[in-house]
N, C-alpha and C. Protein backbone atom coordinates (compact mmCIF):
# COMPACT_ATOMS: atom_id res chain seq x y z
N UNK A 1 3.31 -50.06 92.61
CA UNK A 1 2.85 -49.76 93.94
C UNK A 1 1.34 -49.70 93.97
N UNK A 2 0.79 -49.99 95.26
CA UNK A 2 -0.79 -49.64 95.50
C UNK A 2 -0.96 -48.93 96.50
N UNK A 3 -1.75 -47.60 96.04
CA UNK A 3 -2.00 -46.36 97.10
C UNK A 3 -2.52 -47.26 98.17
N UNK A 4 -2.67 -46.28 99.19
CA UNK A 4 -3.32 -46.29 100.50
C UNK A 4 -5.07 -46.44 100.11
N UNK A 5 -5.43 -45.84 98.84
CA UNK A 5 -6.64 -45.79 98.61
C UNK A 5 -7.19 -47.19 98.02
N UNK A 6 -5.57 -47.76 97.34
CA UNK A 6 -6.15 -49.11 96.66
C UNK A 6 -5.54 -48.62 95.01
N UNK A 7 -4.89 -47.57 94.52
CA UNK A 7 -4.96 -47.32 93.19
C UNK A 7 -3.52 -47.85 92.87
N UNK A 8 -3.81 -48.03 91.49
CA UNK A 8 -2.51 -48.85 91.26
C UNK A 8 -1.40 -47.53 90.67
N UNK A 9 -0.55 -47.49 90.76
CA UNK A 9 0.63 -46.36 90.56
C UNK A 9 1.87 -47.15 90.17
N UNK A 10 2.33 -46.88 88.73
CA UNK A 10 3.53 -48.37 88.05
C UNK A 10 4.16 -46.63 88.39
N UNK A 11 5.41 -47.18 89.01
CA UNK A 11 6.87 -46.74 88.63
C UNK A 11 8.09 -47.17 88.23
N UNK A 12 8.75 -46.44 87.57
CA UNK A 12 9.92 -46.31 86.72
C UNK A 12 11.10 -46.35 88.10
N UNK A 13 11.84 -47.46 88.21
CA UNK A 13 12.73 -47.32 89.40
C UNK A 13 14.13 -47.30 88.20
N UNK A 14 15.01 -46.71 89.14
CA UNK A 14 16.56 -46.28 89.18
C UNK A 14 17.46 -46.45 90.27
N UNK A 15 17.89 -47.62 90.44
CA UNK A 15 18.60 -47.99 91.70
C UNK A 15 19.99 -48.62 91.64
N UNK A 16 20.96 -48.09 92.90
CA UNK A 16 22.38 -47.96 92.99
C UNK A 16 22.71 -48.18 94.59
N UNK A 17 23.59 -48.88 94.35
CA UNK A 17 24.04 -49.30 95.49
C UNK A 17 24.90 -47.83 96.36
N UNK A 18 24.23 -48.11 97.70
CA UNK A 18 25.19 -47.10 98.82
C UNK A 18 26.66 -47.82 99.71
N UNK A 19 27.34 -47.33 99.44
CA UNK A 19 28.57 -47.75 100.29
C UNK A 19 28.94 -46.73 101.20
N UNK A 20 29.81 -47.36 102.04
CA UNK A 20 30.60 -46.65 102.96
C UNK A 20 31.86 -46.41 102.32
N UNK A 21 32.55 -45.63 103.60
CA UNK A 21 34.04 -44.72 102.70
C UNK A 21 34.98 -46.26 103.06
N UNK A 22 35.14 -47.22 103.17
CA UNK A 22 35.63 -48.67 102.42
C UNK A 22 35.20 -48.89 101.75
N UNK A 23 33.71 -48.40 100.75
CA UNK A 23 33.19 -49.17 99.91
C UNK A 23 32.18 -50.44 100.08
N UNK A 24 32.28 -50.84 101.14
CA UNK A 24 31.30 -51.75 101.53
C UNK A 24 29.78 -51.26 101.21
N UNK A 25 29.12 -51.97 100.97
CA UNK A 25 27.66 -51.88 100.64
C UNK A 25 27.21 -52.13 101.70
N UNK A 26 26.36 -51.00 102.25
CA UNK A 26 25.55 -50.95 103.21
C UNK A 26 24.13 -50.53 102.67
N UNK A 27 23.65 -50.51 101.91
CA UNK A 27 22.07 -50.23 101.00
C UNK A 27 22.23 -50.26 99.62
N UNK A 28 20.88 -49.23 99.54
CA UNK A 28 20.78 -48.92 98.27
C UNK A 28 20.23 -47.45 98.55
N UNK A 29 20.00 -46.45 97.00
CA UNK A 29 19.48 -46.02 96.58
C UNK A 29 18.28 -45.75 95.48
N UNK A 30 17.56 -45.50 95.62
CA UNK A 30 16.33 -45.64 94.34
C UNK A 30 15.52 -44.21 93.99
N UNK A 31 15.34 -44.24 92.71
CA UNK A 31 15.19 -42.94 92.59
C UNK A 31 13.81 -43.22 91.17
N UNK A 32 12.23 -43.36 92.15
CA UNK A 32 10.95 -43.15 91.29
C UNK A 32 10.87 -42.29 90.81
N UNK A 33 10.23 -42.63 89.59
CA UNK A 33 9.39 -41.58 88.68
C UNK A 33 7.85 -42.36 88.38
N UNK A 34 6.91 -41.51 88.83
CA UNK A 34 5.50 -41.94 88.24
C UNK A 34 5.33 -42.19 86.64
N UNK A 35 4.83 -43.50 86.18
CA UNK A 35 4.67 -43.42 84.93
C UNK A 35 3.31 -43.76 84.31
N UNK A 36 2.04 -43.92 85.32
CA UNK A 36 1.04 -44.47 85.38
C UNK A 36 0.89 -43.80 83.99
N UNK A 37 0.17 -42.12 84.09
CA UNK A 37 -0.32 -41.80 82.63
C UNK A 37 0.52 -42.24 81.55
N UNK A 38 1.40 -42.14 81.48
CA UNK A 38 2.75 -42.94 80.57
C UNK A 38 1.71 -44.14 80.03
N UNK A 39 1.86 -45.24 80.85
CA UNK A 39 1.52 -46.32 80.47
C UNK A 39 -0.04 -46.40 80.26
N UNK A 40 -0.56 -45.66 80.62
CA UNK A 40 -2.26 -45.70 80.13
C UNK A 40 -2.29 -44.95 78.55
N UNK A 41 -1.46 -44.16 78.61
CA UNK A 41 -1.06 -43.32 77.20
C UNK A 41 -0.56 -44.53 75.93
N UNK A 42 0.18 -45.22 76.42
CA UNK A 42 0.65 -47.01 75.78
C UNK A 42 -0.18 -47.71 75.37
N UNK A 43 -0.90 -47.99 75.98
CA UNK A 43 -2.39 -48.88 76.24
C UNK A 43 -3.18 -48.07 75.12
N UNK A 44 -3.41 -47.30 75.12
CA UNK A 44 -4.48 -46.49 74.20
C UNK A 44 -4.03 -46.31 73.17
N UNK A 45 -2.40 -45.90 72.90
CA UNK A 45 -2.27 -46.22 71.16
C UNK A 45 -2.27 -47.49 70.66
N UNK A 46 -2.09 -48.35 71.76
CA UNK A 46 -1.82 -49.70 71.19
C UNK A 46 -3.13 -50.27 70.73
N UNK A 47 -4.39 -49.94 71.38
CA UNK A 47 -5.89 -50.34 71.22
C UNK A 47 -6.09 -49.81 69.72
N UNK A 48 -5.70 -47.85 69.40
CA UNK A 48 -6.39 -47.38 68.31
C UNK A 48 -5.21 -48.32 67.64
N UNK A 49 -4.53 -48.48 67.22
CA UNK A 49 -3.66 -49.20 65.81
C UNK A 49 -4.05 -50.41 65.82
N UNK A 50 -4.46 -51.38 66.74
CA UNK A 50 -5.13 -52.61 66.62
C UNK A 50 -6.85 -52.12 66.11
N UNK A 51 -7.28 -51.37 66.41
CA UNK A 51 -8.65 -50.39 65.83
C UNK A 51 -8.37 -50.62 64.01
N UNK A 52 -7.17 -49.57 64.06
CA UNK A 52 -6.86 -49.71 62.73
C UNK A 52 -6.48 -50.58 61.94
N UNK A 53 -5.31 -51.44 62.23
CA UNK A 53 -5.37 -52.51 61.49
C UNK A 53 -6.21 -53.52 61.17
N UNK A 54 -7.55 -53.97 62.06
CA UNK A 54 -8.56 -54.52 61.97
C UNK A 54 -9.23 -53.59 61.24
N UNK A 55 -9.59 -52.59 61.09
CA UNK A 55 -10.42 -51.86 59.96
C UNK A 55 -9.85 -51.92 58.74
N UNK A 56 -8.10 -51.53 58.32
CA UNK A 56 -7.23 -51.87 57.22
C UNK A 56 -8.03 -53.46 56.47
N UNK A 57 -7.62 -54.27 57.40
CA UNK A 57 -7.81 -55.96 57.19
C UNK A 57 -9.11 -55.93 56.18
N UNK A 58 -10.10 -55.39 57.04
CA UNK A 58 -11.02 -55.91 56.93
C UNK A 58 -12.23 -54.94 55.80
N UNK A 59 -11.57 -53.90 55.41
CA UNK A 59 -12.06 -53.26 54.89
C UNK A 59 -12.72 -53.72 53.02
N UNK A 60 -13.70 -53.13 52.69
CA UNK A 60 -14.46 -54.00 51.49
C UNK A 60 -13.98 -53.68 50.07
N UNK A 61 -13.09 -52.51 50.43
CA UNK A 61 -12.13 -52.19 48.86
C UNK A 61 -10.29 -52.55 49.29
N UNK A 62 -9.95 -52.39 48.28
CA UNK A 62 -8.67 -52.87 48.43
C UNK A 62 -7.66 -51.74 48.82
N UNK A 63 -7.04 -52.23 50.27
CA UNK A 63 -5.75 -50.89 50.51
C UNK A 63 -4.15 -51.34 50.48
N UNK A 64 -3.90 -50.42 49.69
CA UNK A 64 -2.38 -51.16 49.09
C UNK A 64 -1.79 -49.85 49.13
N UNK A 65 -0.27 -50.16 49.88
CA UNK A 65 0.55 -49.51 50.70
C UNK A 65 2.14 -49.58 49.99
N UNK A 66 3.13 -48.91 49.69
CA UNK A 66 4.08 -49.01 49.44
C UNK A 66 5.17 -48.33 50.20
N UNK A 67 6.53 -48.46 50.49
CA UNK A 67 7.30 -47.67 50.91
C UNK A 67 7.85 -46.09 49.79
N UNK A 68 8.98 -45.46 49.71
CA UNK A 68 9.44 -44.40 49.23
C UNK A 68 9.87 -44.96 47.64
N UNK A 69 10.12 -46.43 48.06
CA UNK A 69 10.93 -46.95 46.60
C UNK A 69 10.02 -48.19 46.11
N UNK A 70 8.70 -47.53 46.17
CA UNK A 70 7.47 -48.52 45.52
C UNK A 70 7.41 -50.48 45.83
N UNK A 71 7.84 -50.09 47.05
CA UNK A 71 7.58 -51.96 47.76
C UNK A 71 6.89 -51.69 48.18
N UNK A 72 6.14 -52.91 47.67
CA UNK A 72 5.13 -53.06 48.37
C UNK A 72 5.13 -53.35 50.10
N UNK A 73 4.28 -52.68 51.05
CA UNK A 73 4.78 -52.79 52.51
C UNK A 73 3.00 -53.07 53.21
N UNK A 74 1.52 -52.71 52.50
CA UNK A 74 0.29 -53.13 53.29
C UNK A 74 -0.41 -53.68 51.43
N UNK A 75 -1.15 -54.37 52.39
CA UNK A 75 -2.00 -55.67 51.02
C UNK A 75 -3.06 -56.19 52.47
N UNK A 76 -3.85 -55.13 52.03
CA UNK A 76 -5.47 -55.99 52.76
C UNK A 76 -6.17 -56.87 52.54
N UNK A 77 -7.03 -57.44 53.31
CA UNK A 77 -7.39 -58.92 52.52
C UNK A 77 -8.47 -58.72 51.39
N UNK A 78 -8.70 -57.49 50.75
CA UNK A 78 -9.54 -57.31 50.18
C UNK A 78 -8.51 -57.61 48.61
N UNK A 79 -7.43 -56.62 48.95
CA UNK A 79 -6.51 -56.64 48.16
C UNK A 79 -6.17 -58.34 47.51
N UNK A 80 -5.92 -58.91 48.49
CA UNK A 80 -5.69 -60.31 48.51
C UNK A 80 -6.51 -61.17 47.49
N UNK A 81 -7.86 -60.69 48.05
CA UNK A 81 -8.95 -61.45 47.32
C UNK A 81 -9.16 -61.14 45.92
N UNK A 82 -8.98 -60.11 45.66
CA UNK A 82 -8.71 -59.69 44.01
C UNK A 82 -7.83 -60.00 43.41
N UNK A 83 -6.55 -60.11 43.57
CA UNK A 83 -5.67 -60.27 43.13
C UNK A 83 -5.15 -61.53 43.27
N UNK A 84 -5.42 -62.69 44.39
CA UNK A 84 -5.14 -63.96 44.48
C UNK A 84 -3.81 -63.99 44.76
N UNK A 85 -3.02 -62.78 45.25
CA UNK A 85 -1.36 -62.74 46.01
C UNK A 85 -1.97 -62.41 47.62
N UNK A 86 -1.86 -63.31 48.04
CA UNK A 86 -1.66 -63.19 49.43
C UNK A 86 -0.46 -61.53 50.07
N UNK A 87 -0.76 -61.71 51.45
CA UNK A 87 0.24 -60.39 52.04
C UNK A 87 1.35 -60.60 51.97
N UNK A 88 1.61 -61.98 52.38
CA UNK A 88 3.12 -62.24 52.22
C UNK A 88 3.87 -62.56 50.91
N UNK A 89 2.96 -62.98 49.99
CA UNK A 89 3.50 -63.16 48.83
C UNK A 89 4.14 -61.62 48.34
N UNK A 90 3.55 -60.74 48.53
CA UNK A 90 3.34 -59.11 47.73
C UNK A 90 4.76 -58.24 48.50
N UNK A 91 4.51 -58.34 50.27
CA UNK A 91 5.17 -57.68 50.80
C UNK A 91 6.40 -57.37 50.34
N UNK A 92 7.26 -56.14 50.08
CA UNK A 92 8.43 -56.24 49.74
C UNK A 92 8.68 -56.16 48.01
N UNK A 93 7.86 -56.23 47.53
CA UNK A 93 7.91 -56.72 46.05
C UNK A 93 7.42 -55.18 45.16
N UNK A 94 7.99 -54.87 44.06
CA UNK A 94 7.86 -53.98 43.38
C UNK A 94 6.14 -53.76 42.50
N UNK A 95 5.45 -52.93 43.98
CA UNK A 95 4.37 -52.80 42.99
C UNK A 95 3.67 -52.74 41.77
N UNK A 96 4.46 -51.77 41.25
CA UNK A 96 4.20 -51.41 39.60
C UNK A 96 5.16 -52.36 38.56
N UNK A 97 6.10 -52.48 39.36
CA UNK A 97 6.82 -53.61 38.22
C UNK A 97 5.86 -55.02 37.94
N UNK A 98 6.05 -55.78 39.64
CA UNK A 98 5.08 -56.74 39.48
C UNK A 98 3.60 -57.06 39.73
N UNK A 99 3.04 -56.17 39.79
CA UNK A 99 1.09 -56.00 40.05
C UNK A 99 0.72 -55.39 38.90
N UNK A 100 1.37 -54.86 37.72
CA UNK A 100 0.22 -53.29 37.55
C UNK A 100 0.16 -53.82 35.87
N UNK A 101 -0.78 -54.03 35.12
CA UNK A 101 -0.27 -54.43 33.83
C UNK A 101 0.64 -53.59 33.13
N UNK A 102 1.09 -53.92 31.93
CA UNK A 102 2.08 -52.69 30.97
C UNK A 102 1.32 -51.73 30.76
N UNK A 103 0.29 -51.97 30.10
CA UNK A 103 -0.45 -50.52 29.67
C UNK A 103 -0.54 -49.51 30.64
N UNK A 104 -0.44 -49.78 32.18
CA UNK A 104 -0.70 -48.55 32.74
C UNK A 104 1.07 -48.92 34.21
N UNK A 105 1.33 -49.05 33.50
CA UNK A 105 3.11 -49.21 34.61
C UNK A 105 3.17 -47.52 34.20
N UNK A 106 3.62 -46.86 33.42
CA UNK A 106 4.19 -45.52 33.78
C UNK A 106 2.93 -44.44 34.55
N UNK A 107 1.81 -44.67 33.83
CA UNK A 107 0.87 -43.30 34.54
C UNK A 107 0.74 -43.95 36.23
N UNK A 108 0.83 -45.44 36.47
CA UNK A 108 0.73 -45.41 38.03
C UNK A 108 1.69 -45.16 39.06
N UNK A 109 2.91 -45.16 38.00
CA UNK A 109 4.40 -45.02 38.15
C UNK A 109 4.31 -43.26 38.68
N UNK A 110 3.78 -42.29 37.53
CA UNK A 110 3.75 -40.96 37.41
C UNK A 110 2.74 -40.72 38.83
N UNK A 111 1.59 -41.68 39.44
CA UNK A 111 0.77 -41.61 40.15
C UNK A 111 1.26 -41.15 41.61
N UNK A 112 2.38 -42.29 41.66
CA UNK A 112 2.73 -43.04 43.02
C UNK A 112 4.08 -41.58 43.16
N UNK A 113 4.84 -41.31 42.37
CA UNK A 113 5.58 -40.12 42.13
C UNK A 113 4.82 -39.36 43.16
N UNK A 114 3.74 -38.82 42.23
CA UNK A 114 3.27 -37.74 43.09
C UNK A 114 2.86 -37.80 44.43
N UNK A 115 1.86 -38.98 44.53
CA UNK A 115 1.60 -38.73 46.17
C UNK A 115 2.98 -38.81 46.89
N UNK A 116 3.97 -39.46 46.46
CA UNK A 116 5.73 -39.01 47.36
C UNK A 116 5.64 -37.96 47.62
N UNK A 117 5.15 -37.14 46.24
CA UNK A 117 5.43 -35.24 46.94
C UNK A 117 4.21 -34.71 47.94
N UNK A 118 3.37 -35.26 48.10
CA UNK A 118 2.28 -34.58 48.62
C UNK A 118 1.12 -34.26 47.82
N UNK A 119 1.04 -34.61 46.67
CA UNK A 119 -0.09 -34.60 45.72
C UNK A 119 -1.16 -35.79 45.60
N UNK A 120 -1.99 -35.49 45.60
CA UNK A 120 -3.11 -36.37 45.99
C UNK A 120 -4.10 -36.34 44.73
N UNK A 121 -4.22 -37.83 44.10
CA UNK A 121 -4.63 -38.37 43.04
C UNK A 121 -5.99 -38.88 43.23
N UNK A 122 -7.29 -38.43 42.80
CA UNK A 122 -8.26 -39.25 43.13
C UNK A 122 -9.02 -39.78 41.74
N UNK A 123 -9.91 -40.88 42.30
CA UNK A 123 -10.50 -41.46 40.90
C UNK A 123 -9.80 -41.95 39.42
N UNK A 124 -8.72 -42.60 40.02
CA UNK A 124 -7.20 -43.03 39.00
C UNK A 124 -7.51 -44.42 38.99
N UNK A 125 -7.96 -44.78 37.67
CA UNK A 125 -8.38 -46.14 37.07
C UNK A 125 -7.17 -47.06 36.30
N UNK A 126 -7.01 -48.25 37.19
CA UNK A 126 -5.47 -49.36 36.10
C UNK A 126 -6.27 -50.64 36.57
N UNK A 127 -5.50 -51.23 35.88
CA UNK A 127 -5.77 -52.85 35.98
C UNK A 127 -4.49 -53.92 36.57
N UNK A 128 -4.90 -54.88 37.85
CA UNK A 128 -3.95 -54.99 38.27
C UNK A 128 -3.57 -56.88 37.73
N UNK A 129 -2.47 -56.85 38.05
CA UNK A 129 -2.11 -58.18 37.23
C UNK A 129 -2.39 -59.21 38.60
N UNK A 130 -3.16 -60.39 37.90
CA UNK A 130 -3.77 -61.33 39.13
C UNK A 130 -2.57 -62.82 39.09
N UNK A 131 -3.10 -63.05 40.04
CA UNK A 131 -1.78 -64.26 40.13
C UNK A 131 -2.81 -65.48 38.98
N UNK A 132 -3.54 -65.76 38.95
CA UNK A 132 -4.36 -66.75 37.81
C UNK A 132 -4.25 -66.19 36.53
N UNK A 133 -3.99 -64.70 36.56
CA UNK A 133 -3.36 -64.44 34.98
C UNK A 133 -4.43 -63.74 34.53
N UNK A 134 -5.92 -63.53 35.07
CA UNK A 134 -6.70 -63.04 34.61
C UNK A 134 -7.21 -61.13 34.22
């Protein structure tokens, strides 16, 4: 809808047909709800997470993301560039099994453990396995 003033006002319609006591349809019913802030509220998370994922992307160290059962689920292009596995190559794929060399698979293993619980690891040094082998 557009106010009387000119403002734009989105509503949420709910509408049902009116009958008579035969049942015949003689209208309707409709039943608004304002959802303007709603949808300006939409608009604005959708801007900050496009904010964020362009900062993720683009960021100059590498951010690497896993789910509960160590898949890999974010690979920034920084990530990318070090490692020579693209996002899609990685996505889904067992971090520590396949990225992390042997020498350090259990302490990043013991790493990734903890931040599950809420423990927070800083300044934790491994070497990650590159797709050229290097």
């Amino acid at each position: 809808f557009v106010t009387k003033s000119g403002e734009r006002v989105e509503i949420l319609l709910n509408a049902t047909k009116r009958t008579d006591r035969e049942g015949k349809i003689v209208g309707m019913v409709g039943v608004g709800q304002d959802i303007t802030e709603l949808k300006r509220g939409q608009a604005e998370l959708t801007r900050v997470a496009n904010d964020l994922r362009l900062l993720i992307d683009t960021a100059n160290a590498p951010i690497i993301g896993t789910d509960a059962n160590g898949r890999v689920n974010e690979w920034n292009n920084k990530a990318a560039e070090l490692t020579g596995y693209s996002k899609v190559e990685v996505e889904g794929r067992y971090l520590v099994r396949d990225f992390i060399t042997d020498d350090f698979k259990k302490p990043v293993n013991v790493l990734l453990r903890k931040a599950l619980r809420g423990q927070q690891t800083d300044n934790f040094e491994f070497l990650f396995v590159t797709k050229s082998g290097e």
